[in-house]
PDB file of N, CA and C in Angstrom:
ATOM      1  N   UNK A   1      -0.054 -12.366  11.920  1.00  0.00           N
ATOM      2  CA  UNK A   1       0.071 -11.609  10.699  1.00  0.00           C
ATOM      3  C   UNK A   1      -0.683 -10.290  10.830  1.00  0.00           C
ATOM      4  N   UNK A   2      -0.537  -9.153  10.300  1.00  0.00           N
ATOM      5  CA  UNK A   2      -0.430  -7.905   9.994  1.00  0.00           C
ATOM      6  C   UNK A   2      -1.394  -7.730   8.966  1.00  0.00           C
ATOM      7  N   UNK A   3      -2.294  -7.476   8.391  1.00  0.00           N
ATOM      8  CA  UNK A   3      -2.958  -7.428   7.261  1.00  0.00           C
ATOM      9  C   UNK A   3      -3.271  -5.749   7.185  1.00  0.00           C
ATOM     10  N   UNK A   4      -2.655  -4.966   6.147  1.00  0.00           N
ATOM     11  CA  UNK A   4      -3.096  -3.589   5.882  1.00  0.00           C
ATOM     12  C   UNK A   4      -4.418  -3.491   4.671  1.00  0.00           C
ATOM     13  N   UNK A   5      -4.641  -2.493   4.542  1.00  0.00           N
ATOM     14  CA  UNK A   5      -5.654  -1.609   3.558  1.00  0.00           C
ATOM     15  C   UNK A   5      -5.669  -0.589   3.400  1.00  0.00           C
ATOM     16  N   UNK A   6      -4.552  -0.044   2.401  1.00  0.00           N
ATOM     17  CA  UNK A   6      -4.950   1.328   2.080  1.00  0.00           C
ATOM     18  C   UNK A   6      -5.673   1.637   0.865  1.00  0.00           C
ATOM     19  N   UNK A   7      -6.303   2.905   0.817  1.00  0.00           N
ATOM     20  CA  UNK A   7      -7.181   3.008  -0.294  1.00  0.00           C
ATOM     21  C   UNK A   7      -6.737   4.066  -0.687  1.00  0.00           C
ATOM     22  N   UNK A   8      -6.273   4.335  -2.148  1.00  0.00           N
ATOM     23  CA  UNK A   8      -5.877   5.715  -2.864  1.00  0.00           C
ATOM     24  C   UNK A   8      -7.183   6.077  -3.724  1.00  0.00           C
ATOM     25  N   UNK A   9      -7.627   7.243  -3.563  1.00  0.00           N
ATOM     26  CA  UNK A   9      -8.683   7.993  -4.753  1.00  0.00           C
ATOM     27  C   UNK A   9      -7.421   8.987  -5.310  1.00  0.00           C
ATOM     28  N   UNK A  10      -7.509   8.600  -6.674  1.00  0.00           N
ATOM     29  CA  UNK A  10      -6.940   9.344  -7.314  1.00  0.00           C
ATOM     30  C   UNK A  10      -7.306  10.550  -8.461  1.00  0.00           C
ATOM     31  N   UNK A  11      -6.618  11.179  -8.505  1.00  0.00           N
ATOM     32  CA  UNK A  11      -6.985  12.292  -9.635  1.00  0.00           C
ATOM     33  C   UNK A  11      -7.191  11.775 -10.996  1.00  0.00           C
ATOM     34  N   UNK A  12      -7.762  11.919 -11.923  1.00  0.00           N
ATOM     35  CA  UNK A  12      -8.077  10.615 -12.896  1.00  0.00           C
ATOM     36  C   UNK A  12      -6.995  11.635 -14.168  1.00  0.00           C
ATOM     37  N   UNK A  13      -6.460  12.822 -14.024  1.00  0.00           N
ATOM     38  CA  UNK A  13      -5.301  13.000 -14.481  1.00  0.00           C
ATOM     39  C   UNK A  13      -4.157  12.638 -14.346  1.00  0.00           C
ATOM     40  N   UNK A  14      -3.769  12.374 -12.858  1.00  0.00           N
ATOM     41  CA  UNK A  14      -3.021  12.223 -12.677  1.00  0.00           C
ATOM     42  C   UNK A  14      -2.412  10.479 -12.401  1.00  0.00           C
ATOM     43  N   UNK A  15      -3.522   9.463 -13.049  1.00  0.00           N
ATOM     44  CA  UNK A  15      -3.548   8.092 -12.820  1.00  0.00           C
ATOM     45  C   UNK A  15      -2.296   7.690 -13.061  1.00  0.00           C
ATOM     46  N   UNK A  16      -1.970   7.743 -14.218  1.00  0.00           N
ATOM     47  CA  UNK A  16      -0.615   7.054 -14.925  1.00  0.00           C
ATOM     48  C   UNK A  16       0.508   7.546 -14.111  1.00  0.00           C
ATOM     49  N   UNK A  17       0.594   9.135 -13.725  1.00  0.00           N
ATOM     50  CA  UNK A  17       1.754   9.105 -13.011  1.00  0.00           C
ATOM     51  C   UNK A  17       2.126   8.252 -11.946  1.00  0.00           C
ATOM     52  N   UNK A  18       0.495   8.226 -10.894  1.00  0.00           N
ATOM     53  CA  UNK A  18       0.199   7.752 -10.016  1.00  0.00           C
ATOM     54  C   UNK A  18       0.938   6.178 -10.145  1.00  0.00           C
ATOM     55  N   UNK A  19       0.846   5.901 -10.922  1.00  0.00           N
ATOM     56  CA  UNK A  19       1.181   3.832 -11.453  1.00  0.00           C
ATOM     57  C   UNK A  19       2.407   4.257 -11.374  1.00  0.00           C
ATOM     58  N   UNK A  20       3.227   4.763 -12.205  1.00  0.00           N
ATOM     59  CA  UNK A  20       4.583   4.769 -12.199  1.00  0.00           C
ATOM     60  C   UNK A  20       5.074   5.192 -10.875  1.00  0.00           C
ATOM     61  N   UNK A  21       5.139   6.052 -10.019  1.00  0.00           N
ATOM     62  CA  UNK A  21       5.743   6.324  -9.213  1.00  0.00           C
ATOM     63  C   UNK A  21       5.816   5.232  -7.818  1.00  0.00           C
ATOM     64  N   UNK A  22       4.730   4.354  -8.051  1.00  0.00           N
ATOM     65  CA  UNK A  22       3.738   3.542  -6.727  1.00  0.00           C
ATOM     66  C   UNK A  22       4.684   2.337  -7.177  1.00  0.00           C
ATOM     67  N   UNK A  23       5.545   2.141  -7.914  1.00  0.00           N
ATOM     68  CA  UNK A  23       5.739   1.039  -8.915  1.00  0.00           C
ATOM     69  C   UNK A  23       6.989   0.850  -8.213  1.00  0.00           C
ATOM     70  N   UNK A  24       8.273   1.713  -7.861  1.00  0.00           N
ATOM     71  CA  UNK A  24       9.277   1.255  -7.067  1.00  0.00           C
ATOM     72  C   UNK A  24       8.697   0.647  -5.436  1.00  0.00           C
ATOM     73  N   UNK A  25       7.676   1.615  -5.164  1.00  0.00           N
ATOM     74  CA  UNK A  25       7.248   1.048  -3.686  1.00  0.00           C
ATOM     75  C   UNK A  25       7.179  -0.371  -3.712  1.00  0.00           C
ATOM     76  N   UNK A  26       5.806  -0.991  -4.501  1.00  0.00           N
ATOM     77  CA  UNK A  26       5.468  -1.983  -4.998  1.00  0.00           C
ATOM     78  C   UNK A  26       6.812  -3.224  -4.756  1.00  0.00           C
ATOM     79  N   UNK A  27       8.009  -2.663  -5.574  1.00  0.00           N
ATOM     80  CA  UNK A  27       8.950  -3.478  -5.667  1.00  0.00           C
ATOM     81  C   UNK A  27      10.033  -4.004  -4.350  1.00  0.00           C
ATOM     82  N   UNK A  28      10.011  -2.574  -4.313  1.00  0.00           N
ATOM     83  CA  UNK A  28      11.142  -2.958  -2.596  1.00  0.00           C
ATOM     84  C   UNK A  28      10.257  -3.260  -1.539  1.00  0.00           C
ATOM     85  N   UNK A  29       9.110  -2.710  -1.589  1.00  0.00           N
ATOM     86  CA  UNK A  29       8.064  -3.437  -0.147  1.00  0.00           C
ATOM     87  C   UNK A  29       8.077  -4.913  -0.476  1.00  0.00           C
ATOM     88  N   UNK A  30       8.051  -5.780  -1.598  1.00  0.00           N
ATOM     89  CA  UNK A  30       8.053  -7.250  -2.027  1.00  0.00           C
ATOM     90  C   UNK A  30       9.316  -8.008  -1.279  1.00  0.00           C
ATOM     91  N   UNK A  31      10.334  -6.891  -1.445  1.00  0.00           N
ATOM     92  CA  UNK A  31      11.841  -7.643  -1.206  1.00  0.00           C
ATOM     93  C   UNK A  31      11.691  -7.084   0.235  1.00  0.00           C
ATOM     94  N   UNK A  32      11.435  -7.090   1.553  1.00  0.00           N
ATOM     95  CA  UNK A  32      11.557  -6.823   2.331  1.00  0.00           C
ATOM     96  C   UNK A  32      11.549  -7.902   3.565  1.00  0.00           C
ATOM     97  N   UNK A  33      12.201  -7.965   4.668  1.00  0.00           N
ATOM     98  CA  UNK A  33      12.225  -8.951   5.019  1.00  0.00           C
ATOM     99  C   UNK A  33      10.709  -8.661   5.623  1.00  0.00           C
ATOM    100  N   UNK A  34      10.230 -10.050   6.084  1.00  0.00           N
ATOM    101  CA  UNK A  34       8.645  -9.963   6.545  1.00  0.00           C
ATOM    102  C   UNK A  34       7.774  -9.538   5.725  1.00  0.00           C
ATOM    103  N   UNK A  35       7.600  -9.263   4.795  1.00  0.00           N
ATOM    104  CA  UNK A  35       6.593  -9.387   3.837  1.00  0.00           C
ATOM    105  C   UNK A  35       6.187 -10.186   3.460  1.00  0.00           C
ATOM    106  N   UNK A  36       4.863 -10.790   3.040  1.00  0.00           N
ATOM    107  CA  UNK A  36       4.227 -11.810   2.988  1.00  0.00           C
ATOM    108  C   UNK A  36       3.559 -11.983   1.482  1.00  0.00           C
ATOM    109  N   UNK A  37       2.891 -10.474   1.198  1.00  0.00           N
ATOM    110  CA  UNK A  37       2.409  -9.938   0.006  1.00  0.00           C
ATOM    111  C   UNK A  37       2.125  -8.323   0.261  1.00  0.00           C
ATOM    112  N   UNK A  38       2.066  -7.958  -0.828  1.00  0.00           N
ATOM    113  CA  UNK A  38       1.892  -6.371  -1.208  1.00  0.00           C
ATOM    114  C   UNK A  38       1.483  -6.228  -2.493  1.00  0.00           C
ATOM    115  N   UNK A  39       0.163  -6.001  -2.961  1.00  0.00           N
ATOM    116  CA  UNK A  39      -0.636  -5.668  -3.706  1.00  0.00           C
ATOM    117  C   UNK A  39      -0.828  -4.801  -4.337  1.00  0.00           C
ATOM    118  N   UNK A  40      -1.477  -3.942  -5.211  1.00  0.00           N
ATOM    119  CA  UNK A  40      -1.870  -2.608  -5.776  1.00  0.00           C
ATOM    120  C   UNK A  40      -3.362  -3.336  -6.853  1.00  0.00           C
ATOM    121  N   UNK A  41      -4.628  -2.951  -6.321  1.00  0.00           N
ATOM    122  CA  UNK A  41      -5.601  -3.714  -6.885  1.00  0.00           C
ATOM    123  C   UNK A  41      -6.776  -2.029  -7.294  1.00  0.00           C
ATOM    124  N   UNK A  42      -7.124  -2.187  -8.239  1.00  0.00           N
ATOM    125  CA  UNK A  42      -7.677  -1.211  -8.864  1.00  0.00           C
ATOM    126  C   UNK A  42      -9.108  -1.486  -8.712  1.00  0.00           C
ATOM    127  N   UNK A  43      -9.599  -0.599  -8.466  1.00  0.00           N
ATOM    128  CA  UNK A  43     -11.161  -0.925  -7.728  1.00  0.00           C
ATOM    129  C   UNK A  43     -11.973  -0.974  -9.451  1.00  0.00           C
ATOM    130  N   UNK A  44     -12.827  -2.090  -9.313  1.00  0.00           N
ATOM    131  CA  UNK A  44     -13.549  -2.221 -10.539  1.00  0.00           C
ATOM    132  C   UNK A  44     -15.141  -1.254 -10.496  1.00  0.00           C
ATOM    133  N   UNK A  45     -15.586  -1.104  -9.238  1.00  0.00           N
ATOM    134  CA  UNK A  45     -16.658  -0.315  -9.449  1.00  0.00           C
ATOM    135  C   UNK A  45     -16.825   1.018  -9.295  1.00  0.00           C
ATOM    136  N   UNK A  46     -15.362   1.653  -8.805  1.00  0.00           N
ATOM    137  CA  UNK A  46     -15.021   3.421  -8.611  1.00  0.00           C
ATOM    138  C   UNK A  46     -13.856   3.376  -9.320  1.00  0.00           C
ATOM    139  N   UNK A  47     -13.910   4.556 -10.529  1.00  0.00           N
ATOM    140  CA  UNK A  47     -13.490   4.737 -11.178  1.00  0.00           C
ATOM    141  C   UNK A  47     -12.012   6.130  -9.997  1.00  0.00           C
ATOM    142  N   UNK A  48     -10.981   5.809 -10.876  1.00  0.00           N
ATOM    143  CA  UNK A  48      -9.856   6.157 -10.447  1.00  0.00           C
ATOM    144  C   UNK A  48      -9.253   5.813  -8.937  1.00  0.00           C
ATOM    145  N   UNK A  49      -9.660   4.383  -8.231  1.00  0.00           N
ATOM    146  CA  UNK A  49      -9.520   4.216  -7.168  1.00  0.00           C
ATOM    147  C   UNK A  49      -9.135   2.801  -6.811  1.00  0.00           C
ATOM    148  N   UNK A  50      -7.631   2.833  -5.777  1.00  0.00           N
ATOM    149  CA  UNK A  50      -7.192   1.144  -5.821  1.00  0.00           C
ATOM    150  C   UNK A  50      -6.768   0.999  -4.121  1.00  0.00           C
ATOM    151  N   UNK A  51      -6.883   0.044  -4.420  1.00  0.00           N
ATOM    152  CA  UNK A  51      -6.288  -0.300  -2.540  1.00  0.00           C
ATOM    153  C   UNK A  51      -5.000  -1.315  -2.526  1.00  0.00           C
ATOM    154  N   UNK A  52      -4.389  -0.930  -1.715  1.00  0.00           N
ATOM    155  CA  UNK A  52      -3.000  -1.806  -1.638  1.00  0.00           C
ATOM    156  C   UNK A  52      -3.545  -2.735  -0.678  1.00  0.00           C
ATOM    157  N   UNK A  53      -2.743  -3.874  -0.479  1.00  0.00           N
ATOM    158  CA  UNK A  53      -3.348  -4.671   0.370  1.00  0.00           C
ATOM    159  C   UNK A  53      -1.939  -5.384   0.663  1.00  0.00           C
ATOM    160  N   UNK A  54      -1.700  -5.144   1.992  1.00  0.00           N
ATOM    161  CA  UNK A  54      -0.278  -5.623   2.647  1.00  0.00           C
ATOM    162  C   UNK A  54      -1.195  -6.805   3.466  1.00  0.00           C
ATOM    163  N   UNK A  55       0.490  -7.708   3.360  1.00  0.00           N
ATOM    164  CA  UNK A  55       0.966  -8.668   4.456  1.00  0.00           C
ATOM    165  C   UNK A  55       1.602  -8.816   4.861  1.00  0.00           C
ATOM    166  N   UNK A  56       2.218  -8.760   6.171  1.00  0.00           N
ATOM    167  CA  UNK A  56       3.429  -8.524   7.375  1.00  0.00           C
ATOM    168  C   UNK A  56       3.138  -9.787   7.979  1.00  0.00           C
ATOM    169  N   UNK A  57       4.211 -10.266   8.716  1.00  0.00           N
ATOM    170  CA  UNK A  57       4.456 -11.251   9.522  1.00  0.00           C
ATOM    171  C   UNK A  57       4.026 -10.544  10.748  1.00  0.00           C
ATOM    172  N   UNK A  58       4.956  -9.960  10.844  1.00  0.00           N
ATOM    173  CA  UNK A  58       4.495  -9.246  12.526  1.00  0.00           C
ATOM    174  C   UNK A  58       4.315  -7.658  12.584  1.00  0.00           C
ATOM    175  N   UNK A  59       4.057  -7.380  13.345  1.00  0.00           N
ATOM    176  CA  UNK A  59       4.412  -5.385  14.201  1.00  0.00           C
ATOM    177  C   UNK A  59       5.790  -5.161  13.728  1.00  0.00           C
ATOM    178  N   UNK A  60       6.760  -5.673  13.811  1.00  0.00           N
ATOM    179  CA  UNK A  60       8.096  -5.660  13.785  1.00  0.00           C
ATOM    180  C   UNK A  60       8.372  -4.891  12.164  1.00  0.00           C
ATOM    181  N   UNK A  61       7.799  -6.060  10.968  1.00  0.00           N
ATOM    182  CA  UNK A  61       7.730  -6.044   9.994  1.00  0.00           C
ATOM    183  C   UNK A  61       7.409  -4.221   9.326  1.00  0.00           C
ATOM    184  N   UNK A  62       6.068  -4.523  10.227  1.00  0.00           N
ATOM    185  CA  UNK A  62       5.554  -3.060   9.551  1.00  0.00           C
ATOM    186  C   UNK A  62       6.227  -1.972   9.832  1.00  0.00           C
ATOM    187  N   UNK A  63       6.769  -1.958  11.186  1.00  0.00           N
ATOM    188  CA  UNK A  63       7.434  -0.665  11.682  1.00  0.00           C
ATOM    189  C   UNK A  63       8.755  -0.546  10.655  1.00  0.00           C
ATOM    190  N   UNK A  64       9.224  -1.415  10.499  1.00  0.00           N
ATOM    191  CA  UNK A  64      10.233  -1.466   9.863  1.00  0.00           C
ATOM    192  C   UNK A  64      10.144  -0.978   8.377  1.00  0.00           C
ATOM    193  N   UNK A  65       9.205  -1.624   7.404  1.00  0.00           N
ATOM    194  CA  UNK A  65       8.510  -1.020   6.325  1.00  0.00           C
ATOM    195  C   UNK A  65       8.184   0.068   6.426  1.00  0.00           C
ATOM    196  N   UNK A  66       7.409   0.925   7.881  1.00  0.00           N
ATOM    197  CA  UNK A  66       7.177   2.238   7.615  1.00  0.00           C
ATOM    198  C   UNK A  66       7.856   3.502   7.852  1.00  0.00           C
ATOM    199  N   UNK A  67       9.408   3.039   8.382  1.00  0.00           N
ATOM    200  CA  UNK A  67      10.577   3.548   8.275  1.00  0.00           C
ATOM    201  C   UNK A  67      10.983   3.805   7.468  1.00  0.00           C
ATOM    202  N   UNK A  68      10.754   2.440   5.916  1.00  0.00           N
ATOM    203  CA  UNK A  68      11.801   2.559   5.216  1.00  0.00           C
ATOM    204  C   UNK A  68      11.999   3.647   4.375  1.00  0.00           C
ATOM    205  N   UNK A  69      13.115   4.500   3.704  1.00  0.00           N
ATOM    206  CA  UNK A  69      13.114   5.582   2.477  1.00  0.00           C
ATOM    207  C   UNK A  69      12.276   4.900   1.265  1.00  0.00           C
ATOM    208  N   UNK A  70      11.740   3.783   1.138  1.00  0.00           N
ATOM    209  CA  UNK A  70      10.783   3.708  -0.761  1.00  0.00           C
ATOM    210  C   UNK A  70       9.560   3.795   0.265  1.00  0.00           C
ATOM    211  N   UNK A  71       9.334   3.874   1.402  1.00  0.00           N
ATOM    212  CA  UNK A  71       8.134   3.972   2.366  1.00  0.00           C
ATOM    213  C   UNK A  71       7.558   5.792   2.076  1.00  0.00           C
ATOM    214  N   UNK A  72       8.642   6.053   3.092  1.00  0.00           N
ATOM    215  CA  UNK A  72       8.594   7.632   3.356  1.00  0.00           C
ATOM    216  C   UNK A  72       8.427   8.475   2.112  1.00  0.00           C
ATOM    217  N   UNK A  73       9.620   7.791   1.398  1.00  0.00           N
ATOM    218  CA  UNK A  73       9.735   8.641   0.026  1.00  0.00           C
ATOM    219  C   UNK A  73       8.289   8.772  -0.851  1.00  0.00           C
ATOM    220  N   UNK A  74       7.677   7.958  -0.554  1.00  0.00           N
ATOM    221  CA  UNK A  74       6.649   7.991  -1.446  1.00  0.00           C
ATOM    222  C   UNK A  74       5.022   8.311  -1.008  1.00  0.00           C
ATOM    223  N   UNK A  75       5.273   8.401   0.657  1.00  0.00           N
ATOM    224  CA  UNK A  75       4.209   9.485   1.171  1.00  0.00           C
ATOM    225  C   UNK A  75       4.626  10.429   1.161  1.00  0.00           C
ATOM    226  N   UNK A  76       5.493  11.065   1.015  1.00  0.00           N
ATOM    227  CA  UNK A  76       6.111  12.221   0.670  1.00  0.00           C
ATOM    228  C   UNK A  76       5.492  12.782  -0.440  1.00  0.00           C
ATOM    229  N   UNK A  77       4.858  12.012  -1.340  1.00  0.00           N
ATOM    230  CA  UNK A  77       4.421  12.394  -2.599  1.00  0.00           C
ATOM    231  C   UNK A  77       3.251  12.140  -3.122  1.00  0.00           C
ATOM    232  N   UNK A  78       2.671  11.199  -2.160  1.00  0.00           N
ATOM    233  CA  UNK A  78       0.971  10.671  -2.626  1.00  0.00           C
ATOM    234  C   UNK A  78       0.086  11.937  -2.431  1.00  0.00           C
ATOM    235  N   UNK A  79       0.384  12.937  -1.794  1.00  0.00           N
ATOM    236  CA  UNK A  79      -0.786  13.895  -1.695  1.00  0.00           C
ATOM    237  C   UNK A  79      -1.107  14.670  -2.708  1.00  0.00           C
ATOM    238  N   UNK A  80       0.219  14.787  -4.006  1.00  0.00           N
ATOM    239  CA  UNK A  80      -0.157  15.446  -4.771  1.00  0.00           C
ATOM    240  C   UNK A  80      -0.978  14.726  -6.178  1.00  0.00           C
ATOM    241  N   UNK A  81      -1.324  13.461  -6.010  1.00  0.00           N
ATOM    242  CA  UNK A  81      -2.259  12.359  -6.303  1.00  0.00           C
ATOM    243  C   UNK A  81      -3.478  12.072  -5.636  1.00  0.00           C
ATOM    244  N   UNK A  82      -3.423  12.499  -4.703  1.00  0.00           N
ATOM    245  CA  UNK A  82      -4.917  12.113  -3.729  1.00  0.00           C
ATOM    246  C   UNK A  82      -6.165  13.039  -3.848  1.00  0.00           C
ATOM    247  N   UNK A  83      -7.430  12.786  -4.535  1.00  0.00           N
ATOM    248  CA  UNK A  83      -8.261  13.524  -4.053  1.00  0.00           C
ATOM    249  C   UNK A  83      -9.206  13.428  -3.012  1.00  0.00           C
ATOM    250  N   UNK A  84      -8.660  12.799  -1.961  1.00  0.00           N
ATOM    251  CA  UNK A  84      -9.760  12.227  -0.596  1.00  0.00           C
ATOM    252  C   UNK A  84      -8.256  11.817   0.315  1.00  0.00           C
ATOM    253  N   UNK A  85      -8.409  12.069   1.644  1.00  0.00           N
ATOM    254  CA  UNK A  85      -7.128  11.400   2.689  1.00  0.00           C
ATOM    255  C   UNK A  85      -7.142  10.168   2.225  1.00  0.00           C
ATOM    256  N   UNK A  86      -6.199   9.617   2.219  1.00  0.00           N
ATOM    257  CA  UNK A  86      -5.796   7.859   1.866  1.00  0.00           C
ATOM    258  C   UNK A  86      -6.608   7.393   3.392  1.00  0.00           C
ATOM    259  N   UNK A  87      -7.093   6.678   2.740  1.00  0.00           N
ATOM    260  CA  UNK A  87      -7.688   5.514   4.132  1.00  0.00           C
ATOM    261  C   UNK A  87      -6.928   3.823   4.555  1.00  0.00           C
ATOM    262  N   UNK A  88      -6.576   3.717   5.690  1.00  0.00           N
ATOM    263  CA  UNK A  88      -6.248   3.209   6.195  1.00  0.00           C
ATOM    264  C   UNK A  88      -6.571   2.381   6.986  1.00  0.00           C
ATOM    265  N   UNK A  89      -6.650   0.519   6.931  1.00  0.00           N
ATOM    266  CA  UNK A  89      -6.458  -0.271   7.880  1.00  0.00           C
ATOM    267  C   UNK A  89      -5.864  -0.958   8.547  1.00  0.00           C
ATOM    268  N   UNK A  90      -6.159  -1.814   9.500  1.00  0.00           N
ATOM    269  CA  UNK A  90      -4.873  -2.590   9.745  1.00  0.00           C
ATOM    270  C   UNK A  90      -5.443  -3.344  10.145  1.00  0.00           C
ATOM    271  N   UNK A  91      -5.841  -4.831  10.381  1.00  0.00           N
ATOM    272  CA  UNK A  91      -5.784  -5.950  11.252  1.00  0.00           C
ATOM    273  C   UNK A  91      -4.996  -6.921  11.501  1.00  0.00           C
ATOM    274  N   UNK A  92      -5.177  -7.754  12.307  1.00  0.00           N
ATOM    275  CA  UNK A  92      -4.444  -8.687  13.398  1.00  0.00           C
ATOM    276  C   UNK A  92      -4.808  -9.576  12.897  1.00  0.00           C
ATOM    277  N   UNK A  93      -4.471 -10.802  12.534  1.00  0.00           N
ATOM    278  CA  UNK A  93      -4.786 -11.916  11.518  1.00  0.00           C
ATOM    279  C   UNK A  93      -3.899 -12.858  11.930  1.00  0.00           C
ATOM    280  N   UNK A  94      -4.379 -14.102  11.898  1.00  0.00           N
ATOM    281  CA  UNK A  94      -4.164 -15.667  12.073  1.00  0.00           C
ATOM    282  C   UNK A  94      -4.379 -16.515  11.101  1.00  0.00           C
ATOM    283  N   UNK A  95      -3.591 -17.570  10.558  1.00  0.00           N
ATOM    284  CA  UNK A  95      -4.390 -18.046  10.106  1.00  0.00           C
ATOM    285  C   UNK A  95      -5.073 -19.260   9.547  1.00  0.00           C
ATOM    286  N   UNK A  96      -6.007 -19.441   9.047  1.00  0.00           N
ATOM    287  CA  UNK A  96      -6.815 -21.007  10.316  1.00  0.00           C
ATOM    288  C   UNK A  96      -6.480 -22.010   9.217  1.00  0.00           C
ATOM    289  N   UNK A  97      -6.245 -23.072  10.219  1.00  0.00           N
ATOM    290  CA  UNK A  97      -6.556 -24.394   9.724  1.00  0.00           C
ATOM    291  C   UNK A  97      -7.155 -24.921   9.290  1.00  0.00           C
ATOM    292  N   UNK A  98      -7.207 -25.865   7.938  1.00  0.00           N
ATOM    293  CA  UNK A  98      -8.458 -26.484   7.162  1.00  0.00           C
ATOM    294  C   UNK A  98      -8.307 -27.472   7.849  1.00  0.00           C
TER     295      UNK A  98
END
């Protein structure tokens, strides 16, 4: 498994747009094949700031997700929402047996 982290700081004007527009991503990244989960979690102790939190099956998954047009289309447009570069993780994840 694939585990992402991105982190949006947002313009605290521009929040609400920010929700609506993030909101088709949200939806078609869910319906995708290999998706596992896809998140949008609003940070409780920094104000105007949330992290998505993906799950991919594989490499395959993601490349494919970061192809897609509700992908592209919508980095296409986060910068005019961002007040800091979006930060980015990724790890390699297994996962264990109880």
């Amino acid at each position: 498994m694939i585990i992402i982290h991105a982190v949006f700081h947002i313009h605290a004007e521009r929040q609400q747009a920010f929700l609506e527009e993030i909101q088709p991503l949200i939806a078609a990244s869910r319906a995708e094949g290999g998706n596992v989960s896809y998140d949008l979690l609003q940070d409780t102790e920094q104000d105007h700031v949330f992290r998505m939190v993906e799950i991919w099956q594989d490499e395959q998954a993601v490349a494919s997700h970061n192809s897609s047009d509700h992908f592209t289309g919508f980095v296409a447009k986060a910068s005019r929402f961002l007040t800091a570069p979006l930060e980015v993780k990724a790890y390699q994840a297994e996962a264990l047996k109880a």
